[in-house]
Protein backbone atom coordinates (compact mmCIF):
# COMPACT_ATOMS: atom_id res chain seq x y z
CA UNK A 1 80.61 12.70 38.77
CA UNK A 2 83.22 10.91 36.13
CA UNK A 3 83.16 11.79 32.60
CA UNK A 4 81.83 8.19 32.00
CA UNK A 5 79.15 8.80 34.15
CA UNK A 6 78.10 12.07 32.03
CA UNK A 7 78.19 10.24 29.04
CA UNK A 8 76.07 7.61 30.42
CA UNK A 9 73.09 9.81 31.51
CA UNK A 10 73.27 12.29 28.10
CA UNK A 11 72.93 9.10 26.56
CA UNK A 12 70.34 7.96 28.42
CA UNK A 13 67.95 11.45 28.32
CA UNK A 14 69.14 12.41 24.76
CA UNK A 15 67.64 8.08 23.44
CA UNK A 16 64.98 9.60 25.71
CA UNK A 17 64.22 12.91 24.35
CA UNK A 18 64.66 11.72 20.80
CA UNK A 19 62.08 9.22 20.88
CA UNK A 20 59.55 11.22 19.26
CA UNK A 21 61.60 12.66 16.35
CA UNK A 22 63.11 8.83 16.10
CA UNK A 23 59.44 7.33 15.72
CA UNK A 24 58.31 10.18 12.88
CA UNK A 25 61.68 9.92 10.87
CA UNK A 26 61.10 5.66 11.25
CA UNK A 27 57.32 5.75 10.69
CA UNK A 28 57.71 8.09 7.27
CA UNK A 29 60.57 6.27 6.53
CA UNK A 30 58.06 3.48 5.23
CA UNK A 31 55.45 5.62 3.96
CA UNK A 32 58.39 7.26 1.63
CA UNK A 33 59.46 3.79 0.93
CA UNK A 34 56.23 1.86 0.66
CA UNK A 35 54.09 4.89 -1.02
CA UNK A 36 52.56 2.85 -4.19
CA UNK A 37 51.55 0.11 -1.44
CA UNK A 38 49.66 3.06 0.02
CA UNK A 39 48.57 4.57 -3.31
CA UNK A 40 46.61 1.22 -3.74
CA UNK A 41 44.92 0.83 -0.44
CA UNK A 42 44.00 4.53 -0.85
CA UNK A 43 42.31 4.00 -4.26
CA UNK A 44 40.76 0.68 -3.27
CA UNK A 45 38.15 3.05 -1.06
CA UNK A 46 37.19 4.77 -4.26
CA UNK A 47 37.86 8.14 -2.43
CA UNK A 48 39.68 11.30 -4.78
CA UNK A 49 42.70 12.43 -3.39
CA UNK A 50 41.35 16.33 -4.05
CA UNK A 51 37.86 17.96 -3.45
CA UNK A 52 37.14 21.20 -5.18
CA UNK A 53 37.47 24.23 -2.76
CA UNK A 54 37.02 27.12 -5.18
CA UNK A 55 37.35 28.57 -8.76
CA UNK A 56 37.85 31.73 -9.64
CA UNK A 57 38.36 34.69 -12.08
CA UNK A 58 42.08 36.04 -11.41
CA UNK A 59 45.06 38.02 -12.94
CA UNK A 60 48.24 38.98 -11.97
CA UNK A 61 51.37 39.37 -13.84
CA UNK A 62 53.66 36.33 -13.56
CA UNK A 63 57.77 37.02 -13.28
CA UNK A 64 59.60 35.58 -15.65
CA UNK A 65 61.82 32.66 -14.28
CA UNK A 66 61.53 30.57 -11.22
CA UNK A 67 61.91 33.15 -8.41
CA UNK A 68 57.93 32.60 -8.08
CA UNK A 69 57.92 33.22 -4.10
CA UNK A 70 56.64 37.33 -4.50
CA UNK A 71 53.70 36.17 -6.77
CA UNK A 72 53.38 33.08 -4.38
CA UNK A 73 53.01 35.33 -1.64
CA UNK A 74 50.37 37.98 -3.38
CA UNK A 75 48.21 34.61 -4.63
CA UNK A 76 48.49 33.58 -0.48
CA UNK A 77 47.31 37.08 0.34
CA UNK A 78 44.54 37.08 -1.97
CA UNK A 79 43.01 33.82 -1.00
CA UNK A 80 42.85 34.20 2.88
CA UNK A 81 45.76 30.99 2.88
CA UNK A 82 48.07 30.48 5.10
CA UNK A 83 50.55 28.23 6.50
CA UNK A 84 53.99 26.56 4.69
CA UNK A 85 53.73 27.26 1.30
CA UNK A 86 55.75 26.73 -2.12
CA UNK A 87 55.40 28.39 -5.60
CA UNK A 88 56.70 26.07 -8.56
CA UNK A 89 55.42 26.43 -12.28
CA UNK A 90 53.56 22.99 -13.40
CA UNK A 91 54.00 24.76 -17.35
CA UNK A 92 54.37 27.54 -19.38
CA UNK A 93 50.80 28.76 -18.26
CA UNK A 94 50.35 27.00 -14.97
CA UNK A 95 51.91 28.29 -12.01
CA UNK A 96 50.80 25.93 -8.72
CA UNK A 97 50.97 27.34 -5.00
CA UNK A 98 51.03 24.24 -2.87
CA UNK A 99 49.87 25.21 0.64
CA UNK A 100 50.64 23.02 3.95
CA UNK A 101 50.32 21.63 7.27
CA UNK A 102 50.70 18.66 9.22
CA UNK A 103 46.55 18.20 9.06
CA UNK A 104 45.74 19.25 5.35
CA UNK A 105 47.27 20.35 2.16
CA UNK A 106 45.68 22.89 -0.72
CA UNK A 107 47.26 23.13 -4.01
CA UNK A 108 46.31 26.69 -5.48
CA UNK A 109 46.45 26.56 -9.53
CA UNK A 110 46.78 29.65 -11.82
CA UNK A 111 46.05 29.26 -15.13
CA UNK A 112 48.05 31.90 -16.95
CA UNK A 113 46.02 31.94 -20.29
CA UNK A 114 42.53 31.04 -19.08
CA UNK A 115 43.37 33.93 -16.33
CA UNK A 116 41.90 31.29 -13.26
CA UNK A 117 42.75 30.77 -10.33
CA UNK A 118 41.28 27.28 -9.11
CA UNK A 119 42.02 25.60 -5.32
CA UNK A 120 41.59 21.94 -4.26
CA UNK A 121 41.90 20.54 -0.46
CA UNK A 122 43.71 17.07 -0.51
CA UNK A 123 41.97 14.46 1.86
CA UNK A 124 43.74 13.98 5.24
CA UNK A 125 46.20 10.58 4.94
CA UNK A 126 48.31 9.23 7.95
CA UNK A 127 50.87 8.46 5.63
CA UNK A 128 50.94 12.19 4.18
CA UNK A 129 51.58 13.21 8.17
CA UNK A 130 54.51 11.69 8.64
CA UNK A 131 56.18 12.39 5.18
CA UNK A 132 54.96 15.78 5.58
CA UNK A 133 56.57 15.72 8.98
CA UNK A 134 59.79 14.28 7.48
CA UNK A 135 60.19 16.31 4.98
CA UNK A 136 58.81 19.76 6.59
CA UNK A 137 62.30 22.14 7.22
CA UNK A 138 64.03 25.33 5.94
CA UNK A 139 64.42 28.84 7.26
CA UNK A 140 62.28 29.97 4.08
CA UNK A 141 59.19 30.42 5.30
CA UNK A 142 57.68 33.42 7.07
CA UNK A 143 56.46 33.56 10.48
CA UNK A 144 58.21 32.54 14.00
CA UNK A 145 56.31 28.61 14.32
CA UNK A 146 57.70 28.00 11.08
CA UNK A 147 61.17 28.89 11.78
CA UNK A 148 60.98 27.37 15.18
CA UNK A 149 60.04 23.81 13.85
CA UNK A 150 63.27 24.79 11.30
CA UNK A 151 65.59 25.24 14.90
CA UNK A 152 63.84 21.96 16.33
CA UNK A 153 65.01 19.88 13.25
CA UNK A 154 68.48 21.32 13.65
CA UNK A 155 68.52 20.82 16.98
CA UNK A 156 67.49 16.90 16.93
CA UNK A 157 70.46 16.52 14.34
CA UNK A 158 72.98 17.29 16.91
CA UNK A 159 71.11 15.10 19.29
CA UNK A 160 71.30 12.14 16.94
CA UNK A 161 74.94 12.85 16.18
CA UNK A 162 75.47 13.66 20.16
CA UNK A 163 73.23 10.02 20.71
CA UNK A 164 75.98 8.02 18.43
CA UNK A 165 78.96 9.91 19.73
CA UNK A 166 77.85 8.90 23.18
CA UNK A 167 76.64 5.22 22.69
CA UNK A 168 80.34 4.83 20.70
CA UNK A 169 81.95 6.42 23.70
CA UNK A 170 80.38 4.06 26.06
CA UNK A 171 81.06 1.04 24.01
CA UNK A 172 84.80 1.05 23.52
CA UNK A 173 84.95 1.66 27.17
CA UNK A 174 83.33 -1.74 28.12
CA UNK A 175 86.08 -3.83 26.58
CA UNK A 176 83.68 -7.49 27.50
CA UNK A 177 81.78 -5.99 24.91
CA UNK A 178 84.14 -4.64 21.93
CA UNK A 179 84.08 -8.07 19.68
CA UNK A 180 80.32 -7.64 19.26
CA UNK A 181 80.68 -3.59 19.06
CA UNK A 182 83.07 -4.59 15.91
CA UNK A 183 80.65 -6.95 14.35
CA UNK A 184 77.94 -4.53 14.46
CA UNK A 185 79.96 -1.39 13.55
CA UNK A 186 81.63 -3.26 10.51
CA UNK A 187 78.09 -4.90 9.43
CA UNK A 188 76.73 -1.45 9.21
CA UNK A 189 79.50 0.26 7.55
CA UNK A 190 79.99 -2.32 4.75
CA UNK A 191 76.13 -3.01 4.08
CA UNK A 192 75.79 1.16 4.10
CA UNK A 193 79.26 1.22 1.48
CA UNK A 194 77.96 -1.29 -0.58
CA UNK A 195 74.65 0.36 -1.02
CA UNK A 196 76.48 3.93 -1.77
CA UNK A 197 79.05 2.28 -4.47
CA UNK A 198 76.20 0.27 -6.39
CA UNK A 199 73.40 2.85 -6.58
């Protein structure tokens, strides 16, 4: 088997393999793109974005500055919640906990001063999934599903880059074919230069 030949078949099983990861960065590429189009058809059915799960009496001492992850993690404990979670202050005397998953999302709010701790589940939206899919990575979070997806993500990158590599190999080495190969390559390059320089 030639080196050519290699090349061919990674390319072939790696555009293969990728197709998943190709259709969730594509499809939440237009949710993230198109989300006020969304927004609208969303609030055309007259349905809230968040339903009430609980309210409660609660308090904890809060750290001062944004390294929020230990009192994240004691909140998470207390309220039986689990999956990928964030801890982020909203104010001086709101600290939010924003809990999720592919399937659902809870945002846990503690009011400092009123010394409440209140929790509302966001309604399931296909356009959610796939930015939450997008945008789900980082070796932060506990547990070995979580870091696994964090591998998977890293993984695909060198696929993609190992998919280009490949399909560039294979082009300059079908010379019929190089004019067009230029064209594209150069159509790509200048449109993507073009949009880096101006914005």
């Amino acid at each position: 088997m030639t080196f050519q030949h290699l090349n061919r078949r990674l390319h072939l099983y790696l555009g293969l393999s990728l197709i998943p990861w190709f259709l969730v960065y594509g499809i939440s590429s237009i949710s993230f793109s198109h989300s006020r189009f969304f927004d609208d058809l969303d609030k055309a059915k007259g349905l809230p974005d968040w339903t009430p799960r609980f309210e409660r009496d609660y308090d904890v001492p809060v750290p001062e500055g944004d390294e929020l992850r230990p009192l994240g993690a004691r909140i998470m404990k207390d309220t039986g919640l689990d999956g990928a979670w964030g801890a982020y202050r909203q104010g001086p005397n709101q600290v939010n906990v924003y809990i999720h998953t592919f399937w659902k999302s809870t945002q846990v709010k503690y009011f400092i001063d009123r010394k409440k701790l209140v929790a509302e589940d966001m309604r399931f939206r296909w356009d959610y999934f796939f930015t939450g899919m997008h945008a789900k990575g980082g070796f932060e979070q506990e547990g070995w599903l979580q870091k696994s997806w964090s591998v998977a993500v890293d993984i695909v990158c060198l696929g993609i880059i190992l998919w280009v590599a490949s399909g560039l190999y294979m082009w300059w080495h079908i010379p019929a074919v190089r004019t067009w190969g230029w064209l594209a390559l150069g159509a790509g390059c200048v449109s993507f230069v073009i949009f880096l320089i101006r914005l």
